[in-house]
PDB file of N, CA and C in Angstrom:
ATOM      1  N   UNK A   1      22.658  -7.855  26.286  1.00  0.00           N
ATOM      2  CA  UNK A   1      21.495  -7.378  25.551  1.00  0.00           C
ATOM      3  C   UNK A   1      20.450  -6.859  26.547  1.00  0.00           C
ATOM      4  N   UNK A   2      19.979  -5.758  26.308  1.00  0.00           N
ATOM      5  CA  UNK A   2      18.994  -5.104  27.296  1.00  0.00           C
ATOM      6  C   UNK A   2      18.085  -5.496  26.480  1.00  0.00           C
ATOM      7  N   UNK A   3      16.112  -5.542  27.563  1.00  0.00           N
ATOM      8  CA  UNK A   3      15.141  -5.627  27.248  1.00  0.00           C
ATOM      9  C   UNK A   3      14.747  -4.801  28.056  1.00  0.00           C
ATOM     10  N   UNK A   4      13.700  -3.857  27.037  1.00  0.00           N
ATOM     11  CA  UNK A   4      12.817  -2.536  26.742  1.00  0.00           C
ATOM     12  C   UNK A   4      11.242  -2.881  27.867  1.00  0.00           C
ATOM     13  N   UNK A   5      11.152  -2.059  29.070  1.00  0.00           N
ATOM     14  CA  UNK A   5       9.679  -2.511  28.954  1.00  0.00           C
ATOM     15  C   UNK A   5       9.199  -1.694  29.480  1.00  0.00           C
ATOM     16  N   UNK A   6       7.627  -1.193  28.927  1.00  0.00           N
ATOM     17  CA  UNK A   6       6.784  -0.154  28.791  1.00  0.00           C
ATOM     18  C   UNK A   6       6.121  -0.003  29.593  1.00  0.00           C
ATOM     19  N   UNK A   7       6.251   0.045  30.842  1.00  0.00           N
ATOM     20  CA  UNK A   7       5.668   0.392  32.293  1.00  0.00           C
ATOM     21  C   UNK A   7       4.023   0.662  32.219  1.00  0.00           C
ATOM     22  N   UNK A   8       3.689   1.795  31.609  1.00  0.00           N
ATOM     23  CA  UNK A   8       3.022   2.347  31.294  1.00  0.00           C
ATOM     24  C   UNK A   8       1.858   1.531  31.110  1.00  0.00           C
ATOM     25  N   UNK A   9       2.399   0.934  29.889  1.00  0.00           N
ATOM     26  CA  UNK A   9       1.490   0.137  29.287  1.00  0.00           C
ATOM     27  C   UNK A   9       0.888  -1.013  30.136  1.00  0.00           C
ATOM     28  N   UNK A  10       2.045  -1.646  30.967  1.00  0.00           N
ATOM     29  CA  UNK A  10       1.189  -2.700  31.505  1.00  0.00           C
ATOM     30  C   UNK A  10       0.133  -2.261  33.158  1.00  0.00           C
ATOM     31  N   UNK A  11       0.708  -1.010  33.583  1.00  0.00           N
ATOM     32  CA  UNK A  11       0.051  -0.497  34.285  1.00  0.00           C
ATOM     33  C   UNK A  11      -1.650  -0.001  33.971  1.00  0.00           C
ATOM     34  N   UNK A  12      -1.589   0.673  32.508  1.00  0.00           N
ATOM     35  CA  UNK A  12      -2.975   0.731  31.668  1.00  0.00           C
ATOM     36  C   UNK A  12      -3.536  -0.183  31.244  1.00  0.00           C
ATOM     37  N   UNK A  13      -3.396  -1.408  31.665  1.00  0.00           N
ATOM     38  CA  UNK A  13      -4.160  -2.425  31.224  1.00  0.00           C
ATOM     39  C   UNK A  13      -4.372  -3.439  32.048  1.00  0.00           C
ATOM     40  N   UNK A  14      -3.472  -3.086  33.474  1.00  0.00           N
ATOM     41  CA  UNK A  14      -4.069  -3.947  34.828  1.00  0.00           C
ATOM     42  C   UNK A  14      -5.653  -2.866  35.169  1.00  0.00           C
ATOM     43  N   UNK A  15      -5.167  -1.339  34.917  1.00  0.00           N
ATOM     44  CA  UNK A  15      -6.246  -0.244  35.200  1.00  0.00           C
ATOM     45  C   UNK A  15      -7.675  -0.955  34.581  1.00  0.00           C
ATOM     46  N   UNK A  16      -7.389  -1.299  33.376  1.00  0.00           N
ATOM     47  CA  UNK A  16      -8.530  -0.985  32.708  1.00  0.00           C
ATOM     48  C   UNK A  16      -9.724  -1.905  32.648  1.00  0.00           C
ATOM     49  N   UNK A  17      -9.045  -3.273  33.247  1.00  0.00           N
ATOM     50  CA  UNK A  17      -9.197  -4.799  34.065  1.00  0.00           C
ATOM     51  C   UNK A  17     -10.354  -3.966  34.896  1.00  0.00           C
ATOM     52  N   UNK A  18      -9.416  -3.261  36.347  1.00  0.00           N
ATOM     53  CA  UNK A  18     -10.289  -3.081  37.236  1.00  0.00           C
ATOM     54  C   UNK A  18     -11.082  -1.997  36.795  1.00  0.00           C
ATOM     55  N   UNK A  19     -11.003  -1.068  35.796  1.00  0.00           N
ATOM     56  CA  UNK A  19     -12.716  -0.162  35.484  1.00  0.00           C
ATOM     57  C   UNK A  19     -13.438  -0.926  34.729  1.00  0.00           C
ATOM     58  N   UNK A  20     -12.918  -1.856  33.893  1.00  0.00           N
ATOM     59  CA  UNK A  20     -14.251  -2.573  33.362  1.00  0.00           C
ATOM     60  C   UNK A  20     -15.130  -3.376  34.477  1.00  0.00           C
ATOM     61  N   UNK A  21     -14.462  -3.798  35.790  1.00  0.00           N
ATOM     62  CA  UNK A  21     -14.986  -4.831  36.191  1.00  0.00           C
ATOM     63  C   UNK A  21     -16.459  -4.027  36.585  1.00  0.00           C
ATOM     64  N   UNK A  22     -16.403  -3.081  36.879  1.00  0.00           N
ATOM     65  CA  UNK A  22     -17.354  -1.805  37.419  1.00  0.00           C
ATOM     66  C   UNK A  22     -18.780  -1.270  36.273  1.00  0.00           C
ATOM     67  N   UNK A  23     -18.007  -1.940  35.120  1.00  0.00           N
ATOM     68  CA  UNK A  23     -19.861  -1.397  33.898  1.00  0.00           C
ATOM     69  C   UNK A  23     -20.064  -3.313  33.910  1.00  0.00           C
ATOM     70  N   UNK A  24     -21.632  -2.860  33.691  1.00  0.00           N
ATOM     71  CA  UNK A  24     -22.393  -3.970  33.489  1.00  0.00           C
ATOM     72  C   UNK A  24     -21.383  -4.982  32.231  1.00  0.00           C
ATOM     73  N   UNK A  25     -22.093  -6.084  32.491  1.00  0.00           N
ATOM     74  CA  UNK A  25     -21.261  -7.444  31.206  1.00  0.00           C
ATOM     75  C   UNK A  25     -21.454  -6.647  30.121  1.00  0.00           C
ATOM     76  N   UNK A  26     -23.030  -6.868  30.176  1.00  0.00           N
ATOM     77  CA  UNK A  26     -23.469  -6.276  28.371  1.00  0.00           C
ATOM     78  C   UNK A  26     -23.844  -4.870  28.505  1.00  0.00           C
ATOM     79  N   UNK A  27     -23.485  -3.832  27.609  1.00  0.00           N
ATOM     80  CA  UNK A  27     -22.565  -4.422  26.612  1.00  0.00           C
ATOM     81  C   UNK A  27     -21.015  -4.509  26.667  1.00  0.00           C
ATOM     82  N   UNK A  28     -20.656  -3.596  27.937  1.00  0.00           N
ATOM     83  CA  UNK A  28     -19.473  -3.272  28.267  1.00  0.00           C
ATOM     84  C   UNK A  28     -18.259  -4.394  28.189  1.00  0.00           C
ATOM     85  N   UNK A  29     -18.454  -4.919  28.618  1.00  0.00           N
ATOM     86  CA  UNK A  29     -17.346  -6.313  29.476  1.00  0.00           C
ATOM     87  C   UNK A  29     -17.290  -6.867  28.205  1.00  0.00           C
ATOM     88  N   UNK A  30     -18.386  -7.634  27.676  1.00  0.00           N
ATOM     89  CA  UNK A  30     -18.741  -7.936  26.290  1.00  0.00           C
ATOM     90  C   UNK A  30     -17.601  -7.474  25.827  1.00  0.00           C
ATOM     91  N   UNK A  31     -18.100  -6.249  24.962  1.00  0.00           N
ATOM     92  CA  UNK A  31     -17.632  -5.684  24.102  1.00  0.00           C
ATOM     93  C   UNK A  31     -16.008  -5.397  23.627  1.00  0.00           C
ATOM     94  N   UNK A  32     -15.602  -5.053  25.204  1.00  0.00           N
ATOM     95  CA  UNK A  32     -13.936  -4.914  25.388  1.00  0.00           C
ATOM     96  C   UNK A  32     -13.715  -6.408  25.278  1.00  0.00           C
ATOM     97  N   UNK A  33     -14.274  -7.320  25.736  1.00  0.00           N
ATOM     98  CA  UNK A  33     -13.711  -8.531  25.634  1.00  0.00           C
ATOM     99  C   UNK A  33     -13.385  -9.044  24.095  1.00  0.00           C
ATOM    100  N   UNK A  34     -13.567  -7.893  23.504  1.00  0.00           N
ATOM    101  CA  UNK A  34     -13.431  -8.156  21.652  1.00  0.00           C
ATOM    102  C   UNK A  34     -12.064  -7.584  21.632  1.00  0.00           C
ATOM    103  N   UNK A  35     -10.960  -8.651  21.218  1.00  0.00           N
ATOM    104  CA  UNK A  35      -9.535  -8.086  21.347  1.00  0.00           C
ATOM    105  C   UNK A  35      -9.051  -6.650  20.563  1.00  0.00           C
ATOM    106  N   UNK A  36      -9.810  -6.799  19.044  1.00  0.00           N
ATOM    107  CA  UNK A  36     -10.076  -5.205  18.583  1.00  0.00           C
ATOM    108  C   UNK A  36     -10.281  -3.895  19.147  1.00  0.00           C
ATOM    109  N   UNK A  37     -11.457  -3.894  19.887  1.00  0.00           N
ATOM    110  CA  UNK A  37     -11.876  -2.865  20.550  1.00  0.00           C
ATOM    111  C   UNK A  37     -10.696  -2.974  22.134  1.00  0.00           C
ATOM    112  N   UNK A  38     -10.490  -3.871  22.968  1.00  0.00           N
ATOM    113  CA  UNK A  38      -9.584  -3.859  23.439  1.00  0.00           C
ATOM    114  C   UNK A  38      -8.267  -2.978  23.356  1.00  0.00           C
ATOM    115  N   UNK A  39      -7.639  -3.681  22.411  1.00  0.00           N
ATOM    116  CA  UNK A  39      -6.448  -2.948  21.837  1.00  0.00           C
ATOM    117  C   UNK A  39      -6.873  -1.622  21.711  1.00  0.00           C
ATOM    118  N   UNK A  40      -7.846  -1.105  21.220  1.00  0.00           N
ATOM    119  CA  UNK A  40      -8.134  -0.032  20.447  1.00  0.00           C
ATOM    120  C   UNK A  40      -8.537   0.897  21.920  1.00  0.00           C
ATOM    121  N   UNK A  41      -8.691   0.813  23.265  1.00  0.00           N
ATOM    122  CA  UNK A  41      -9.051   0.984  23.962  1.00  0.00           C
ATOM    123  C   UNK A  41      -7.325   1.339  24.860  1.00  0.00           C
ATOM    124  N   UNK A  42      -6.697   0.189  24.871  1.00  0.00           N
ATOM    125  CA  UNK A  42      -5.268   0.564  25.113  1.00  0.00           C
ATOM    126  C   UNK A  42      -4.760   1.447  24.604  1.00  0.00           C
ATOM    127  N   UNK A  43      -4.753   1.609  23.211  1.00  0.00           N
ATOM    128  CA  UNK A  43      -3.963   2.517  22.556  1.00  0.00           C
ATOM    129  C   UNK A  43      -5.225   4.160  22.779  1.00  0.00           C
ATOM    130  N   UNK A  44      -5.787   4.255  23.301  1.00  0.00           N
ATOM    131  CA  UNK A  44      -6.602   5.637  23.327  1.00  0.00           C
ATOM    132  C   UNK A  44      -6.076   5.727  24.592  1.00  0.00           C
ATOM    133  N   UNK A  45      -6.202   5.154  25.858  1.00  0.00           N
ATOM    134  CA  UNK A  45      -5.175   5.918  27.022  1.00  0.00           C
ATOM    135  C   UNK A  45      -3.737   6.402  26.850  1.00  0.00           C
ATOM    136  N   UNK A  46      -3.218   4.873  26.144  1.00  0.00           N
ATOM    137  CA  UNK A  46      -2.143   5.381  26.068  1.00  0.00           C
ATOM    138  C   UNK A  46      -1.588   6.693  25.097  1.00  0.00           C
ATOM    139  N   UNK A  47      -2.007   7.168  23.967  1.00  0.00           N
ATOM    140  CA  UNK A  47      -1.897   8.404  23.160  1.00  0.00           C
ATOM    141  C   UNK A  47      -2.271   9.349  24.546  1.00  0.00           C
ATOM    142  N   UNK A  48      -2.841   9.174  25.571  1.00  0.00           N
ATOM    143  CA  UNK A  48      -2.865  10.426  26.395  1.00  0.00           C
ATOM    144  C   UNK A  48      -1.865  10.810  27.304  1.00  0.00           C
ATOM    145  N   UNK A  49      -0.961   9.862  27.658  1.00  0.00           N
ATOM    146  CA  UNK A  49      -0.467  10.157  28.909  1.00  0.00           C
ATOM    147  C   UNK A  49       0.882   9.927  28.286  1.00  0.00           C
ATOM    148  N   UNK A  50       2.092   9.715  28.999  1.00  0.00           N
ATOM    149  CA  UNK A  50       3.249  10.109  28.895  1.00  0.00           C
ATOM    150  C   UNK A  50       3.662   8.688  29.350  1.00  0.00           C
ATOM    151  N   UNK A  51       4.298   8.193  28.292  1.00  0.00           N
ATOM    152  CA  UNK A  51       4.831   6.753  28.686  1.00  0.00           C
ATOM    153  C   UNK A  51       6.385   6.640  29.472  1.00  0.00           C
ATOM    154  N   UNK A  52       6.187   5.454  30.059  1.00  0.00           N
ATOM    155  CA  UNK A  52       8.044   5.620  31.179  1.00  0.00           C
ATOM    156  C   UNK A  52       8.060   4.028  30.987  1.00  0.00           C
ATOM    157  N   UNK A  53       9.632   4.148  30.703  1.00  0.00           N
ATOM    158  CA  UNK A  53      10.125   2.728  30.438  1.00  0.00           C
ATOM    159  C   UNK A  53      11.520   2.912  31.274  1.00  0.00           C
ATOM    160  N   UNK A  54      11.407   1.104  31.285  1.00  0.00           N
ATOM    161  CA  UNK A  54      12.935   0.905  31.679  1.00  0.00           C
ATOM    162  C   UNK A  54      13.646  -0.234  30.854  1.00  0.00           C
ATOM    163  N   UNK A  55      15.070  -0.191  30.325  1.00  0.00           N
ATOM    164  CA  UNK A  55      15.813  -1.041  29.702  1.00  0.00           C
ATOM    165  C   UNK A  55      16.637  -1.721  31.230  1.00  0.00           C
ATOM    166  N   UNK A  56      16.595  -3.047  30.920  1.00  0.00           N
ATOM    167  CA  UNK A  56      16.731  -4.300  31.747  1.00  0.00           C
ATOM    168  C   UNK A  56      17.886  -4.633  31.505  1.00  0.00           C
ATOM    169  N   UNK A  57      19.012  -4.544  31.458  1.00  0.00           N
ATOM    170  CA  UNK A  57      19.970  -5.350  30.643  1.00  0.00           C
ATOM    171  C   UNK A  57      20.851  -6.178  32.095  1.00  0.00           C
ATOM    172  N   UNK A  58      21.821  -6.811  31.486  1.00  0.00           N
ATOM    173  CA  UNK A  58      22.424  -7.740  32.103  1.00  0.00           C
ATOM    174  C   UNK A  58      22.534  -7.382  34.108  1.00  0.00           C
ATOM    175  N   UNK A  59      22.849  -6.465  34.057  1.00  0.00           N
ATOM    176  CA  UNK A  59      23.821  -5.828  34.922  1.00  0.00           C
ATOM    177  C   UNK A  59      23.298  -4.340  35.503  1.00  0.00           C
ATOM    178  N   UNK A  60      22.138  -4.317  35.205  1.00  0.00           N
ATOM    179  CA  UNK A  60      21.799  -2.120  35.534  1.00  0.00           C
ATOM    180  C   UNK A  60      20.222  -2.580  34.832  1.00  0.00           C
ATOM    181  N   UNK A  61      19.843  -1.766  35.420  1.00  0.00           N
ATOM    182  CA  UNK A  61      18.350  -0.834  35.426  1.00  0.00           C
ATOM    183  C   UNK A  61      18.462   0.376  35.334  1.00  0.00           C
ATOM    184  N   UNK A  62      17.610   0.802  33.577  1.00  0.00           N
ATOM    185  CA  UNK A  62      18.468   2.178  33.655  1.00  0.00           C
ATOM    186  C   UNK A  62      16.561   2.668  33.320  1.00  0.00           C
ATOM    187  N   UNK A  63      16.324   3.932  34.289  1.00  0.00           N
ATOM    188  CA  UNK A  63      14.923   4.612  34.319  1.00  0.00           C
ATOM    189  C   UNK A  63      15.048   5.748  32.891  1.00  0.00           C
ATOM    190  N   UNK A  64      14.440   5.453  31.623  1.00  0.00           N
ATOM    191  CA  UNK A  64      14.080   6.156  31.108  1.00  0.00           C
ATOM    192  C   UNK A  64      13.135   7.474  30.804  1.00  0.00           C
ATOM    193  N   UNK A  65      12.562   7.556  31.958  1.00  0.00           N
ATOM    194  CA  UNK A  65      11.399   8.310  32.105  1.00  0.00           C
ATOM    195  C   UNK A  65      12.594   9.180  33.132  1.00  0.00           C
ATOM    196  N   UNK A  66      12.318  10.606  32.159  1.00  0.00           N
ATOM    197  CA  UNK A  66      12.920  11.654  32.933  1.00  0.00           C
ATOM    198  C   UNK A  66      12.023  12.347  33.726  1.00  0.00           C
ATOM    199  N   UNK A  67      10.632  12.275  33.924  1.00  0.00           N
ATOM    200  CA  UNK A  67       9.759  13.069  34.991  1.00  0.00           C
ATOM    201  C   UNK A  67       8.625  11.701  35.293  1.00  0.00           C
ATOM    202  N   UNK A  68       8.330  11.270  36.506  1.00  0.00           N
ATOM    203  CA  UNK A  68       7.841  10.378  36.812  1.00  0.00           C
ATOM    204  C   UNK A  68       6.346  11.237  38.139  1.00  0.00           C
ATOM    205  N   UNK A  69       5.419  10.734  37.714  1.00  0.00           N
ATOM    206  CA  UNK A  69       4.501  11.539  38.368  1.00  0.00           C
ATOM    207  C   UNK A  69       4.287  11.544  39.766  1.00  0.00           C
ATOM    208  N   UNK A  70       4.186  12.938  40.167  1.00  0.00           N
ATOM    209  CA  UNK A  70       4.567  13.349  41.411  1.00  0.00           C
ATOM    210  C   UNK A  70       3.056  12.786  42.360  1.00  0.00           C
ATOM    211  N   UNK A  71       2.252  12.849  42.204  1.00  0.00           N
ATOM    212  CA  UNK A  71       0.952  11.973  43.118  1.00  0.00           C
ATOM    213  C   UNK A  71       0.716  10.636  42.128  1.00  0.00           C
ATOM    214  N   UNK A  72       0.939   9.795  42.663  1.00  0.00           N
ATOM    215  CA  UNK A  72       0.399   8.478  42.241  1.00  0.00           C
ATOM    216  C   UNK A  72      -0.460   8.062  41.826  1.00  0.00           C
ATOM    217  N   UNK A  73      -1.541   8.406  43.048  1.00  0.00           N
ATOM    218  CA  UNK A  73      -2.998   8.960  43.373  1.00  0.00           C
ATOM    219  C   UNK A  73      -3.808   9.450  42.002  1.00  0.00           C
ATOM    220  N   UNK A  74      -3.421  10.531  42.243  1.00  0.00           N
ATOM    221  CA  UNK A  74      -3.869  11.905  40.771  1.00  0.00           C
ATOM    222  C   UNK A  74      -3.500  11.338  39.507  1.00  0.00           C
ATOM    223  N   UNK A  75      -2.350  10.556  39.501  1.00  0.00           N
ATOM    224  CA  UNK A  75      -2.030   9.898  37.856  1.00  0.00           C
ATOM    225  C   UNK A  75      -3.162   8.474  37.768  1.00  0.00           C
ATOM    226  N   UNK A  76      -3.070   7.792  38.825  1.00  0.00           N
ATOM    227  CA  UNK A  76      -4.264   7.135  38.649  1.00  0.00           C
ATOM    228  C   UNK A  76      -5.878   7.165  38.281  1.00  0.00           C
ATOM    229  N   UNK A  77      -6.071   8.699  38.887  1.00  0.00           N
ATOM    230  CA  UNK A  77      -7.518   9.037  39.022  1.00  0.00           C
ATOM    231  C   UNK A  77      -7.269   9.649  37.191  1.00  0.00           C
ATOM    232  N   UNK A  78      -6.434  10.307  36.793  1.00  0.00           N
ATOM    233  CA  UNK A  78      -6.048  10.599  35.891  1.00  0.00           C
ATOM    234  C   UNK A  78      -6.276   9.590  34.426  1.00  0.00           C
ATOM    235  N   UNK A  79      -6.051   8.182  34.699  1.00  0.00           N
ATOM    236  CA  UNK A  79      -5.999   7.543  34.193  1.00  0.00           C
ATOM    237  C   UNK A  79      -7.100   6.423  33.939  1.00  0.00           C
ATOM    238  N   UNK A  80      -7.943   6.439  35.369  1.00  0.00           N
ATOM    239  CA  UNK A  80      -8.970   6.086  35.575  1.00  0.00           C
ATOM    240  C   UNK A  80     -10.290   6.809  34.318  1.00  0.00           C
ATOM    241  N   UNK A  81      -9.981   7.825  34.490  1.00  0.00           N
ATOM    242  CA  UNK A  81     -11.030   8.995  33.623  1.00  0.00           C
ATOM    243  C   UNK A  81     -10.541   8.994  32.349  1.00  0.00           C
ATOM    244  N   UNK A  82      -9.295   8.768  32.063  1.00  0.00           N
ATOM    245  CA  UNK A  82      -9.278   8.382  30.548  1.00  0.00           C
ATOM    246  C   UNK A  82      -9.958   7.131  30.085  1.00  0.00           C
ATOM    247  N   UNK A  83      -9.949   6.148  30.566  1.00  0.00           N
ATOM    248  CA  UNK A  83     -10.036   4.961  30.142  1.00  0.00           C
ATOM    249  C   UNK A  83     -11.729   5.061  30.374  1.00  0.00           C
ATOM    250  N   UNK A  84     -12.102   5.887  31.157  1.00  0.00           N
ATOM    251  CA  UNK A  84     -13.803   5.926  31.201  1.00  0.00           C
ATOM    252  C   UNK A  84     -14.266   6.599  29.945  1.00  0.00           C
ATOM    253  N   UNK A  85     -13.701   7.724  29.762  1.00  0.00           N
ATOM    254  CA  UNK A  85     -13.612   8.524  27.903  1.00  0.00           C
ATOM    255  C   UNK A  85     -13.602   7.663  26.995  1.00  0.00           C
ATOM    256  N   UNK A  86     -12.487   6.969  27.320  1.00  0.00           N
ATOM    257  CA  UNK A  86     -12.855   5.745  25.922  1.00  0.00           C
ATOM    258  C   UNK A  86     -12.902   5.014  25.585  1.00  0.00           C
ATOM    259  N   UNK A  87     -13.665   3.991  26.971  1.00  0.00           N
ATOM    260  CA  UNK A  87     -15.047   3.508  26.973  1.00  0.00           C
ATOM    261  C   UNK A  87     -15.924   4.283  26.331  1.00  0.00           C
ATOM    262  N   UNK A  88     -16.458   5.333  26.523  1.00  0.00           N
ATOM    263  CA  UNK A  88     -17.807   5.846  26.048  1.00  0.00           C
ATOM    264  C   UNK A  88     -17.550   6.302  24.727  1.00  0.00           C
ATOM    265  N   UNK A  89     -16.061   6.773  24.291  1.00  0.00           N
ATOM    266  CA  UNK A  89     -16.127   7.171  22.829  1.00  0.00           C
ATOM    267  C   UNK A  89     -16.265   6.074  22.187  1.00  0.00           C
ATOM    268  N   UNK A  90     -15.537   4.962  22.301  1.00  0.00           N
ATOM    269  CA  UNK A  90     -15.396   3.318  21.171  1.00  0.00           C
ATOM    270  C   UNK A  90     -16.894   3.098  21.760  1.00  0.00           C
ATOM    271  N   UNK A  91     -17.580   2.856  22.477  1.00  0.00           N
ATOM    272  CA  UNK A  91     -18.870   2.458  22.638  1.00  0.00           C
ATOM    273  C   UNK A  91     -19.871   3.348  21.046  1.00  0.00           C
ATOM    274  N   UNK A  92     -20.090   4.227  21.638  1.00  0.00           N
ATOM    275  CA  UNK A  92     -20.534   5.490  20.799  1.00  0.00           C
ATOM    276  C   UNK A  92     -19.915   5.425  19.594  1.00  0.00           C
ATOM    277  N   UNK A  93     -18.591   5.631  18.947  1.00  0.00           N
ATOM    278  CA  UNK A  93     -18.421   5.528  17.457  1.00  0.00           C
ATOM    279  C   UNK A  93     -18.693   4.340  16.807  1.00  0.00           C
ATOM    280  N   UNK A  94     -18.978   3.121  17.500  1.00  0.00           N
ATOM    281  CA  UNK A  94     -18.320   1.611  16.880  1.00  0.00           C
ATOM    282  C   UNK A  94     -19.798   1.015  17.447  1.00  0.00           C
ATOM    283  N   UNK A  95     -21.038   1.722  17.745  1.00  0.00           N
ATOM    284  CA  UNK A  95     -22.357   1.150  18.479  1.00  0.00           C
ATOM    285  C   UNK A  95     -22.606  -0.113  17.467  1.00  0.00           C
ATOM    286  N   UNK A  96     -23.282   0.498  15.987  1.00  0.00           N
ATOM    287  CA  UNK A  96     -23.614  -0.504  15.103  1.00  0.00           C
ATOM    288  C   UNK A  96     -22.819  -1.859  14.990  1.00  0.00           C
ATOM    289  N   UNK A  97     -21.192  -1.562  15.185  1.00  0.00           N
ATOM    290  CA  UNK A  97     -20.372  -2.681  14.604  1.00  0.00           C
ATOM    291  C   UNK A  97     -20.671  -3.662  15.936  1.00  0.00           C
ATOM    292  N   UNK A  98     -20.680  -2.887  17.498  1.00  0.00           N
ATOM    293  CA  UNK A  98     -20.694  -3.986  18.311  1.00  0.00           C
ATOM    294  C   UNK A  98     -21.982  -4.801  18.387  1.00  0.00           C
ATOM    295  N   UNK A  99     -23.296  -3.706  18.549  1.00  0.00           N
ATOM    296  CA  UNK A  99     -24.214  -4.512  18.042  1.00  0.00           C
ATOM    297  C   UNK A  99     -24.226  -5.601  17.360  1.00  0.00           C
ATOM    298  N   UNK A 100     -24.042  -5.455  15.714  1.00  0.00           N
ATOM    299  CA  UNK A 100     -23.855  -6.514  14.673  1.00  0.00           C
ATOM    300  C   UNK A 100     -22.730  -7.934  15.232  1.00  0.00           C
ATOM    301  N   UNK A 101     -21.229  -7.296  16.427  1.00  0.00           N
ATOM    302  CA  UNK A 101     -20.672  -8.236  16.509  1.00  0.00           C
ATOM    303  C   UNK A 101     -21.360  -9.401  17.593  1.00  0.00           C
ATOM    304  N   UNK A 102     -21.847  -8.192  18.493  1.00  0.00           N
ATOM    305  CA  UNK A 102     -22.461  -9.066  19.600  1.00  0.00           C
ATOM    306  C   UNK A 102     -23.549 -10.095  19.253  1.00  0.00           C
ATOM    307  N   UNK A 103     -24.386  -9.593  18.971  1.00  0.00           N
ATOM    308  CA  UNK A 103     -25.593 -10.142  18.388  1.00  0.00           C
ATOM    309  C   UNK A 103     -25.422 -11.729  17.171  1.00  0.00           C
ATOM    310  N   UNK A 104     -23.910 -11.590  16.656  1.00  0.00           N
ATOM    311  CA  UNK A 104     -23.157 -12.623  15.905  1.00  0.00           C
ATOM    312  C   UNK A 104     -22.906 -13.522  17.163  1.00  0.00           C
ATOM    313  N   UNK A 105     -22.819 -13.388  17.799  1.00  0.00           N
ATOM    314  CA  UNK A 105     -22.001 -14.352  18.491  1.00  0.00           C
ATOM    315  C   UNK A 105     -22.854 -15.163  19.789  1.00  0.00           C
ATOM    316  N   UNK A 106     -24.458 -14.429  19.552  1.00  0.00           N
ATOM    317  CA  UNK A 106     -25.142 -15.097  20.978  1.00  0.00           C
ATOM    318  C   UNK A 106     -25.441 -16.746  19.958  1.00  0.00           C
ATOM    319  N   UNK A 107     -25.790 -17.529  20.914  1.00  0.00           N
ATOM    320  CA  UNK A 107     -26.082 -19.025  20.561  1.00  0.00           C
ATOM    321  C   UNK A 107     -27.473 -19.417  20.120  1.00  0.00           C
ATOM    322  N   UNK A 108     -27.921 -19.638  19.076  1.00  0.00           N
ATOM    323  CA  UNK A 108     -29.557 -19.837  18.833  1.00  0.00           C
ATOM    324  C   UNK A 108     -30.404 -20.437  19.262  1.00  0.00           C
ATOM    325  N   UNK A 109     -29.443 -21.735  20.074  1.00  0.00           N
ATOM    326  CA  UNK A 109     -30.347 -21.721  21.541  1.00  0.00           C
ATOM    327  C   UNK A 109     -30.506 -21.344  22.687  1.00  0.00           C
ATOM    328  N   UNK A 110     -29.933 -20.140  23.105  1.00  0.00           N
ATOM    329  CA  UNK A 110     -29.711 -19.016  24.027  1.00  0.00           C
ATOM    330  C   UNK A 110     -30.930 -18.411  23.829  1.00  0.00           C
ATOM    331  N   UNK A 111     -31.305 -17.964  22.554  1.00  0.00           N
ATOM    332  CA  UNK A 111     -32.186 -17.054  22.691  1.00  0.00           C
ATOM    333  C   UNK A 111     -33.737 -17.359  22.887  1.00  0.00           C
ATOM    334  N   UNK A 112     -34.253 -16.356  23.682  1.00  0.00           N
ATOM    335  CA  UNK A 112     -35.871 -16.553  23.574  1.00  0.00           C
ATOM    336  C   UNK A 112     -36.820 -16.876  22.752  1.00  0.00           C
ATOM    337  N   UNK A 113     -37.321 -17.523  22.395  1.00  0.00           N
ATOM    338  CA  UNK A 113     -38.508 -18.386  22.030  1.00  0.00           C
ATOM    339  C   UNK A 113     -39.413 -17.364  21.042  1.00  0.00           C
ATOM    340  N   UNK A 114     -39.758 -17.156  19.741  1.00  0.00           N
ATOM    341  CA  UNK A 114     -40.577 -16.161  19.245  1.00  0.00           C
ATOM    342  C   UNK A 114     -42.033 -16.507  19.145  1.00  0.00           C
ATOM    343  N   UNK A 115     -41.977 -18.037  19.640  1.00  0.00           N
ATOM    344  CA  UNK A 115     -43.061 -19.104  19.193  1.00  0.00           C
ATOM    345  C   UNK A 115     -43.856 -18.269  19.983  1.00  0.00           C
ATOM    346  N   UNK A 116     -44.288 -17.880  21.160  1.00  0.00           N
ATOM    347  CA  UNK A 116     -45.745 -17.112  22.369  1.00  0.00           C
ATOM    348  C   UNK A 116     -45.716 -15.989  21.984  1.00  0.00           C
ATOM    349  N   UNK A 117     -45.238 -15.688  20.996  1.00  0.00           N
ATOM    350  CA  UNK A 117     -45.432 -14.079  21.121  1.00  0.00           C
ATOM    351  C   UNK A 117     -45.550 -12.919  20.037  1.00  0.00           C
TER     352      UNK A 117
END
């Protein structure tokens, strides 16, 4: 029995680890840290680029990806700039919902004091 695995994918989501680490917590880090928007963040690189897999099976490694990118480099920087796109698009379409989610979830004794002011 061979097992299927999506290269791609786990490569776009070690990526996207290290560009988030790079925007501020809030709202950024935050926000992706919402498995929704997450996912939803995976699946917008990935609709861009050209996925390569390999089936694992007993005995052979067989490369499914018939064109594998020729600079490494350039598919990275490539990939880097997608995942910055959409960051800023899910930020921008989904502002209100993260707002409303974020703002759900701070602690009521976290917050500042209305009593002085």
């Amino acid at each position: 029995m061979a097992t299927v695995i999506n290269l791609t994918q786990e490569s776009v989501i070690a990526e996207i680890e290290s560009v988030l680490d790079t925007y501020s917590y809030y709202p950024y880090q935050q926000a992706f840290a919402i498995p929704e928007l997450r996912q939803e963040l995976i699946a917008y690189v990935l609709n861009r680029i050209p996925c390569f897999y390999e089936s694992m099976g007993t005995d052979k490694i067989c490369n499914w990806s018939n064109k594998l990118p020729r600079n490494p480099l350039e598919h990275q920087v490539h990939i880097q700039n997608l995942i910055h796109q959409g960051i800023q698009t899910i930020i921008q379409d989904k502002s209100e919902w993260i707002s409303r989610h974020l703002c759900a979830t701070v602690e009521p004794g976290c917050e500042p004091s209305h009593w002085f002011g």
